[in-house]
Protein backbone atom coordinates (compact mmCIF):
# COMPACT_ATOMS: atom_id res chain seq x y z
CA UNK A 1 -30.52 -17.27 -5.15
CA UNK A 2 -29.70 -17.08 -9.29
CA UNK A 3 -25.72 -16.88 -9.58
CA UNK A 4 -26.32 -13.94 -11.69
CA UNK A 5 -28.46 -12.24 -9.44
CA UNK A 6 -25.71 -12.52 -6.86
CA UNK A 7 -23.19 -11.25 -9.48
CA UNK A 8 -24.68 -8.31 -9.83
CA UNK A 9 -25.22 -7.54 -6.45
CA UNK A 10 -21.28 -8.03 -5.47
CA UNK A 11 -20.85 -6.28 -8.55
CA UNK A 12 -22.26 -3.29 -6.66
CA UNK A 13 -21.24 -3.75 -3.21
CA UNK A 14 -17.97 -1.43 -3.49
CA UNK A 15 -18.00 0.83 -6.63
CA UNK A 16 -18.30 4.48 -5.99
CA UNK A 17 -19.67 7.92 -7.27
CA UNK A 18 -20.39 9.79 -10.59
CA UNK A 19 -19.72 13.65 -11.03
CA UNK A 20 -22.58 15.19 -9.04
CA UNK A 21 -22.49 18.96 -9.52
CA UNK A 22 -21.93 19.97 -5.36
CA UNK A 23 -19.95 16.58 -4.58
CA UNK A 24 -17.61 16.62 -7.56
CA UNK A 25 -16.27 20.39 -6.30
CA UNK A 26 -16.22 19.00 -2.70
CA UNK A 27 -14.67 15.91 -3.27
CA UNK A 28 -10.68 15.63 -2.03
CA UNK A 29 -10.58 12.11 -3.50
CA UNK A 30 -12.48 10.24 -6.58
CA UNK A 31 -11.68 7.00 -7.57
CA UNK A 32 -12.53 5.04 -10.45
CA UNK A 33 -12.79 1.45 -10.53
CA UNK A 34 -13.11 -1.34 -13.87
CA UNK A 35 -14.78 -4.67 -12.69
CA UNK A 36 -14.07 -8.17 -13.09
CA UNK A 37 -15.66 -11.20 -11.97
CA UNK A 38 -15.29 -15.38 -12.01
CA UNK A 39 -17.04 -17.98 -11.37
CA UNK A 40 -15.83 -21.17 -9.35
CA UNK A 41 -18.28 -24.00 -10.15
CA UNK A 42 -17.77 -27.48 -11.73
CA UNK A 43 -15.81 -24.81 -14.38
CA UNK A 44 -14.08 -21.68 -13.43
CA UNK A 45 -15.54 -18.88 -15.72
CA UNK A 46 -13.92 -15.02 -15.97
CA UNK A 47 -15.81 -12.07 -16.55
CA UNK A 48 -13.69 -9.00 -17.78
CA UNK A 49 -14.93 -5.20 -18.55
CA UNK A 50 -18.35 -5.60 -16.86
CA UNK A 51 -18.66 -1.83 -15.69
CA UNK A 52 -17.46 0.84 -13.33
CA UNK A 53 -17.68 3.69 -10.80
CA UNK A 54 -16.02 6.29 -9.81
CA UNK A 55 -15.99 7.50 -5.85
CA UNK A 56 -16.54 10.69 -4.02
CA UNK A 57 -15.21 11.32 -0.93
CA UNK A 58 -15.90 14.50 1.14
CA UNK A 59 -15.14 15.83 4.94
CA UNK A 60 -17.84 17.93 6.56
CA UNK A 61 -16.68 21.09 8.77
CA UNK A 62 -18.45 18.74 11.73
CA UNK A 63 -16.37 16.22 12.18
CA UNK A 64 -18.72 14.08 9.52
CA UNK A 65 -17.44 12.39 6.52
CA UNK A 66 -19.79 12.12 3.25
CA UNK A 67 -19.43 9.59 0.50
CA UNK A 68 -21.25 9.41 -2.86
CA UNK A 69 -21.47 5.93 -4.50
CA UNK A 70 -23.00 5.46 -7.86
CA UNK A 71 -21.85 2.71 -10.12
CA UNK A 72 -23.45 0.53 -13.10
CA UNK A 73 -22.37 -2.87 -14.38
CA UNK A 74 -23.72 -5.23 -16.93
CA UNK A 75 -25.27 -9.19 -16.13
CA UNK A 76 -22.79 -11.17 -18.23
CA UNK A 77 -25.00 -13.87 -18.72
CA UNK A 78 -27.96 -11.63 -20.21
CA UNK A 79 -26.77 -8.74 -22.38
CA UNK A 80 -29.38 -6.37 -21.97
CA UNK A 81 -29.69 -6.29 -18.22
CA UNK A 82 -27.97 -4.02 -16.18
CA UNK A 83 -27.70 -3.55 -11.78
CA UNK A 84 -27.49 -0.19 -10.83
CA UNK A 85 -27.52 2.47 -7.63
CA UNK A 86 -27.02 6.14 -6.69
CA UNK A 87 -26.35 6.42 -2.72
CA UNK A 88 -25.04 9.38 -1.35
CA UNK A 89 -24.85 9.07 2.50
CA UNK A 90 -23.24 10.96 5.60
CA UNK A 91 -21.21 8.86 8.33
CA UNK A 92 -19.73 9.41 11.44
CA UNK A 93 -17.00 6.93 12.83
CA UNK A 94 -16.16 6.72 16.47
CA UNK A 95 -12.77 5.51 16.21
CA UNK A 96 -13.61 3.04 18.59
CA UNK A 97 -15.57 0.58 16.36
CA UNK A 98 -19.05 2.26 15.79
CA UNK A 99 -20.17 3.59 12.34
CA UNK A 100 -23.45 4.81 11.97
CA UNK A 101 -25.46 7.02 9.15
CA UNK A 102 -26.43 10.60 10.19
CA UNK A 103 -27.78 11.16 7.13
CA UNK A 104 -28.87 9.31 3.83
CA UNK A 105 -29.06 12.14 1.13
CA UNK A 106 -30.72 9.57 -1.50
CA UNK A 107 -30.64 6.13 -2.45
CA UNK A 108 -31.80 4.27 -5.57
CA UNK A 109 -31.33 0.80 -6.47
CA UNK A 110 -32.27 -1.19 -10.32
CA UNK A 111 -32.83 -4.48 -10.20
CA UNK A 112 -31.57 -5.51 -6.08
CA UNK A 113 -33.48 -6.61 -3.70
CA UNK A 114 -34.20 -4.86 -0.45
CA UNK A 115 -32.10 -7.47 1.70
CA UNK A 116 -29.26 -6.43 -0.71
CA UNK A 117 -29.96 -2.96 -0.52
CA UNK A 118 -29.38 -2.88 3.06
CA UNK A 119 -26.16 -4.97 2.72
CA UNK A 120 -24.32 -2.65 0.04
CA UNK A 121 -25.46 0.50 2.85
CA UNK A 122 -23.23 -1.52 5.37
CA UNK A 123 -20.47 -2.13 2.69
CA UNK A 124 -20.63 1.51 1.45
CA UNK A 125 -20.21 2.65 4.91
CA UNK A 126 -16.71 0.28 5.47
CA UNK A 127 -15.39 1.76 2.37
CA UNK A 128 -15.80 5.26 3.21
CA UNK A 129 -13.73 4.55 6.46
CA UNK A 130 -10.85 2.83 4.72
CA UNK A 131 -10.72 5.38 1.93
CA UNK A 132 -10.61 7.95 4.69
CA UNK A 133 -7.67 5.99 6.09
CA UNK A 134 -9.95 6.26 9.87
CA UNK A 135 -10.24 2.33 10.12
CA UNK A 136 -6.88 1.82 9.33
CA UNK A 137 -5.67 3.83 12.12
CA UNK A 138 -8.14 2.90 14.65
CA UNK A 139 -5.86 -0.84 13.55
CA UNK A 140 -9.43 -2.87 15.06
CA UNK A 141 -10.57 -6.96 14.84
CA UNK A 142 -14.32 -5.83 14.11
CA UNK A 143 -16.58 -2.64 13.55
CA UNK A 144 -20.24 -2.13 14.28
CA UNK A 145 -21.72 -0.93 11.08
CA UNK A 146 -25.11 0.82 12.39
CA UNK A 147 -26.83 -2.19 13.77
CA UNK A 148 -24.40 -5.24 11.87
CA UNK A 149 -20.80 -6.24 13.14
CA UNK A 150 -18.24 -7.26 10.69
CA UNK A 151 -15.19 -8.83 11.08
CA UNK A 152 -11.70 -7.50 10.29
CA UNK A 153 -8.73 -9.30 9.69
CA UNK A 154 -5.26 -7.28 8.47
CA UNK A 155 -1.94 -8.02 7.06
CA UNK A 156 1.23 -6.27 6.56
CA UNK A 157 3.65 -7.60 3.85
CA UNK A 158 6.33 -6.52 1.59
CA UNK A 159 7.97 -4.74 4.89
CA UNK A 160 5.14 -3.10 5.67
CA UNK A 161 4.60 -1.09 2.36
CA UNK A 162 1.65 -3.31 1.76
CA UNK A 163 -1.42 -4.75 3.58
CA UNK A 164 -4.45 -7.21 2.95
CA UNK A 165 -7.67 -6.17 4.49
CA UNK A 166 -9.85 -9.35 5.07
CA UNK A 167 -13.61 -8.91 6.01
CA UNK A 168 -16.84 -10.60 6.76
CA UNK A 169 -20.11 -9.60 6.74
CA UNK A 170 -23.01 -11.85 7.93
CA UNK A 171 -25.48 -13.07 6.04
CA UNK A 172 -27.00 -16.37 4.41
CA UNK A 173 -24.22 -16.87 3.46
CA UNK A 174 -21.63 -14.76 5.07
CA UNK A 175 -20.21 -12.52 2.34
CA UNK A 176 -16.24 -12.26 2.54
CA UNK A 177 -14.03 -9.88 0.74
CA UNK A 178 -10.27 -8.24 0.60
CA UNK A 179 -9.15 -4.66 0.27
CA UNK A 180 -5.65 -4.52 -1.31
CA UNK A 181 -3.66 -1.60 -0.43
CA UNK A 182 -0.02 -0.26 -0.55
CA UNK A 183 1.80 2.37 1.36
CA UNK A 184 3.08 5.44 -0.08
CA UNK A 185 4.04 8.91 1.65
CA UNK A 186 2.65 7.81 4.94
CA UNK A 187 -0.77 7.16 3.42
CA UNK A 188 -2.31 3.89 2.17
CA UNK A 189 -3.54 3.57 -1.12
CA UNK A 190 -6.54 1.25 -2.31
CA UNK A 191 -5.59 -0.74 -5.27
CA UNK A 192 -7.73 -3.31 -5.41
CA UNK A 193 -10.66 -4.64 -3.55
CA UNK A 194 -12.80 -8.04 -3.76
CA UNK A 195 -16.10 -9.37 -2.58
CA UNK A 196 -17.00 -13.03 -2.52
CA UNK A 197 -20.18 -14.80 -2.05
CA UNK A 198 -20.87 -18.70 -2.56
CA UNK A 199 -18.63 -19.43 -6.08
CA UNK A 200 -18.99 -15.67 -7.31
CA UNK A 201 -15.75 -13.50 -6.69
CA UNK A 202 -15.79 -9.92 -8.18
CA UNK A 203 -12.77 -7.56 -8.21
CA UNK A 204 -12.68 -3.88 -8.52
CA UNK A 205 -9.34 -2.78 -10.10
CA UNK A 206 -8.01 0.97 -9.19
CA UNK A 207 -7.73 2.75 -12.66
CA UNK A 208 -6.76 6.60 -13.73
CA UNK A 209 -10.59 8.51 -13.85
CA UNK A 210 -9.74 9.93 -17.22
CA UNK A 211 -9.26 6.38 -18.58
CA UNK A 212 -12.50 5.09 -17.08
CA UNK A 213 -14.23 8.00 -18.23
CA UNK A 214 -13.23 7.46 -21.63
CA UNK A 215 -14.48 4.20 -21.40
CA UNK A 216 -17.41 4.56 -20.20
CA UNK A 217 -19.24 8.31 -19.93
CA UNK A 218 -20.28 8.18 -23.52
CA UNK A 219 -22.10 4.74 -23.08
CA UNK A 220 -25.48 4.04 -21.50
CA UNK A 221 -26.71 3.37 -19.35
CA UNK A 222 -23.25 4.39 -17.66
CA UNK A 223 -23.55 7.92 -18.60
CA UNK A 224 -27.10 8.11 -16.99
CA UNK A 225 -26.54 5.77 -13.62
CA UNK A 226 -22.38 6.69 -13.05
CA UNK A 227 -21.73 9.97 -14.31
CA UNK A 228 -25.34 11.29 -14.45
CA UNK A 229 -26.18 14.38 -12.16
């Protein structure tokens, strides 16, 4: 597989939601995110300002939970290409270890293949139950994502105002990543979250909506793929 290709696809795996009409009233939580990336080969390369997203997060009167996830971001190696997706999807989460879709309102993909498309589903789906705080709280070694299991691995630091969330999701090759997030009024907070594949790391960095908005919204294809309704 291209490194580039790959970029883009871990690019994609985490970033969340643009200002549907219905969602964006829903929503108790968005959450914007900037990306950056590197590169460990023979010589370590950064990538800074790539793109962003911005995440819904809804609960459903049955128990359900619903997260939108739209997000664009820019190849850094060829300027004019650009990886995007809209997913909106419903969940429900056992608390127990079992995550499965109930419903998949729409999904569209630019430039991933289906293999990947299936992955970022599976990602999309952990992300939803950490933002949700559910996974957390169910404190578990592994969840069953609809028909994949991934691995969990936590830690508490800082006196237990912060915590590293290591996973791993299989796959040729397996595909690792971290969620980074610290504790404040009982709740924890996502900061910072990165995937890893191969030599490709990307990071997601928490930032203020109105500052990723500015930013972006203006810019295409961001203002079509992220904030588009």
């Amino acid at each position: 597989m291209k490194r580039n290709v790959w970029l883009g696809f871990l690019v994609m795996l985490v970033l969340v939601a643009g200002p549907v009409s219905e969602a964006w009233a829903q929503a108790e939580t968005w959450e914007a995110y900037e990306i950056n990336a590197q590169y460990r080969g023979g010589v370590k390369k950064g990538f800074d300002e790539l793109g962003c997203g911005v995440g819904g997060y809804i609960s459903l009167p049955d128990g359900n939970r619903e997260i939108v996830f739209h997000a664009c971001v820019k190849d850094p190696e060829k300027r004019q290409k650009f990886y995007g997706m809209r997913l909106r999807m419903v969940y429900s989460f056992d608390g127990k270890g079992q995550v499965k879709t109930v419903t998949e309102k729409y999904a569209w993909f630019d430039n991933f293949e289906k293999q990947h498309q299936d992955q970022i589903r599976d990602m999309i789906l952990l992300l939803g139950t950490i933002k949700d705080g559910s996974l957390i709280q169910a404190a578990l070694k592994q969840v069953m994502i609809n028909a994949t299991t991934i691995v969990l691995d936590g830690k508490t630091g800082s006196g237990g105002k912060s915590m590293e969330l290591g996973i791993q999701r299989p796959g040729k090759p397996i595909l690792e990543g971290k969620f980074f997030l610290k504790n404040a009024s009982s709740a924890w907070n996502l900061t910072k979250f990165r995937m890893k594949r191969g030599k490709v790391s990307v990071s997601f960095v928490t930032n203020p909506l109105a500052q990723v908005q500015a930013e972006y919204q203006a810019k295409e294809p961001f203002s079509r793929v992220v904030f588009g309704r």
